[in-house]
Protein backbone atom coordinates (compact mmCIF):
# COMPACT_ATOMS: atom_id res chain seq x y z
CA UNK A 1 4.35 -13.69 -5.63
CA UNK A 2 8.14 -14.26 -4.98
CA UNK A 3 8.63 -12.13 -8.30
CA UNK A 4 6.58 -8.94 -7.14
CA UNK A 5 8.15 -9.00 -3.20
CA UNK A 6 11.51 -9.49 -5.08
CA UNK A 7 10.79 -6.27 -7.40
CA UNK A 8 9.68 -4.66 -4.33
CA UNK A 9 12.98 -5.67 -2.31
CA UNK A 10 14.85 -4.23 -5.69
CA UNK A 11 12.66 -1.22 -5.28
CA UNK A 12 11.71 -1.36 -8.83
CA UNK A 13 8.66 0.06 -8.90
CA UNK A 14 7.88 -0.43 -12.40
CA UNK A 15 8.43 -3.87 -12.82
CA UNK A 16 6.31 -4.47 -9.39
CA UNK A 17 3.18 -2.41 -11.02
CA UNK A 18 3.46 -5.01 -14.18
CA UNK A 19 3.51 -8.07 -11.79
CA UNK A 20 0.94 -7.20 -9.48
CA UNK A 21 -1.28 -6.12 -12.51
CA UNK A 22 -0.34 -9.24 -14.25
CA UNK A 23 -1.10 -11.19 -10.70
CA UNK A 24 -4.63 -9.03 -10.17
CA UNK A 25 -5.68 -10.61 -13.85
CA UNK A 26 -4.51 -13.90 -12.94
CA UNK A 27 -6.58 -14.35 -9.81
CA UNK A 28 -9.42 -11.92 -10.95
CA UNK A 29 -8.71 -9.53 -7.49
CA UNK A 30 -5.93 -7.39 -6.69
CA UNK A 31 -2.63 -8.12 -4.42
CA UNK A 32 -3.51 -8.41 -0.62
CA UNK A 33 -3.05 -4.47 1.28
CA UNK A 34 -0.34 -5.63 2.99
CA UNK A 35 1.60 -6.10 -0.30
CA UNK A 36 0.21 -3.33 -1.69
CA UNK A 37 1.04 -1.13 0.62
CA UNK A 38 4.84 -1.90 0.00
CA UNK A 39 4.65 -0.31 -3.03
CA UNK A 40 3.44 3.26 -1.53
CA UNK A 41 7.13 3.69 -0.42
CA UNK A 42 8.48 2.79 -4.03
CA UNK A 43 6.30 5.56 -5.61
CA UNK A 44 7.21 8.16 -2.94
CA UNK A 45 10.60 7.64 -3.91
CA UNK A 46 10.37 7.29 -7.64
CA UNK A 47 6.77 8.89 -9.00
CA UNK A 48 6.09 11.40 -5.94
CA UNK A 49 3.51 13.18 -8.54
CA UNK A 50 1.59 10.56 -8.54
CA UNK A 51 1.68 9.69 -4.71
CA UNK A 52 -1.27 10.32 -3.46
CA UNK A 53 -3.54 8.91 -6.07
CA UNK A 54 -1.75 5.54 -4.62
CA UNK A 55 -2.38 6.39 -1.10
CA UNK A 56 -5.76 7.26 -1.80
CA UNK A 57 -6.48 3.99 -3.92
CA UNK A 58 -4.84 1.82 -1.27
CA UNK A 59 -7.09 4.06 1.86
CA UNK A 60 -10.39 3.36 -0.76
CA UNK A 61 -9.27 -0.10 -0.66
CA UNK A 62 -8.64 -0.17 2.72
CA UNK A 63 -11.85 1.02 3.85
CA UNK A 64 -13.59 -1.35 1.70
CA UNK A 65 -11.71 -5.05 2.67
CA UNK A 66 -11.09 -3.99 6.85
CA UNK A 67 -13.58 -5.49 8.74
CA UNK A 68 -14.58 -2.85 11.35
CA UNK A 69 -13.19 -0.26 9.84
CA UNK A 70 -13.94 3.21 11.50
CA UNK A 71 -13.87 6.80 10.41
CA UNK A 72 -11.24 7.40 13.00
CA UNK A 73 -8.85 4.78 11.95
CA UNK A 74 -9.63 5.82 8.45
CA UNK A 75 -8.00 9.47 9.45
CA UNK A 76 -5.28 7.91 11.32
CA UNK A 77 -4.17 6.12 8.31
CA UNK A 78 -4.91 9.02 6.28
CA UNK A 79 -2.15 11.15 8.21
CA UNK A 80 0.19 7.78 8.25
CA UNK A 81 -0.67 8.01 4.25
CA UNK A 82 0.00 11.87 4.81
CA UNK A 83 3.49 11.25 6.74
CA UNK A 84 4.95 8.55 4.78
CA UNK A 85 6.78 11.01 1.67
CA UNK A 86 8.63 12.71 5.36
CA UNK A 87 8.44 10.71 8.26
CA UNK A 88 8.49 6.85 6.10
CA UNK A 89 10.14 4.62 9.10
CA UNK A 90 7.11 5.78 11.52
CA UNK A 91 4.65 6.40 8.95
CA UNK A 92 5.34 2.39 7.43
CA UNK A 93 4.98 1.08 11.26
CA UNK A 94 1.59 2.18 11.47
CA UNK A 95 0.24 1.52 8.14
CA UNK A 96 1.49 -1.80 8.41
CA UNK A 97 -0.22 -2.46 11.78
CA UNK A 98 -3.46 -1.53 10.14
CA UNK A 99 -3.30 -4.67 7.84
CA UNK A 100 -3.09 -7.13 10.60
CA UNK A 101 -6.10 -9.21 11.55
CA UNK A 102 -7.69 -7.80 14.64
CA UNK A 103 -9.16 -10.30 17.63
């Protein structure tokens, strides 16, 4: 794990994708959301075509692994998702609070 949040840190995108692939096959699921939503900035940066079949993966996964997950959070993160390429400081803050535990 060290590897991929170091290729992250980096911001090699890349080299992150071929860890947390090689990761996903190792423990037969995919990185946690939280991790995988530090890539989302990576690929707005470096791959912007390809953008928002990322955001749309990580909102499918999203939606799938959040307990209590709601059609109104789903559109808040959706326009978070939306934001991120302009806004990524604010955008990051509240994508990031969505992968917390909730009481």
């Amino acid at each position: 794990m060290r590897d991929l949040e170091g290729a992250i840190r980096r911001g090699d995108l890349e080299m992150a994708s071929s860890i947390a692939r090689d990761i996903a096959r190792a423990r037969g699921r995919p990185i946690g959301l939280e991790l995988a939503l530090e890539l989302l900035p990576l690929v707005v940066a470096q791959d912007s075509e390809a953008y928002d079949e990322w955001a749309c993966r990580w909102l499918a996964r999203w939606l799938e692994e959040v307990r209590g997950a709601s059609i109104d959070a789903a559109a808040e993160l959706a326009a978070a998702l939306a934001d991120l390429p302009t806004e990524p400081a604010t955008a990051l803050a509240a994508l990031r609070r969505s992968c917390r535990p909730r009481a």
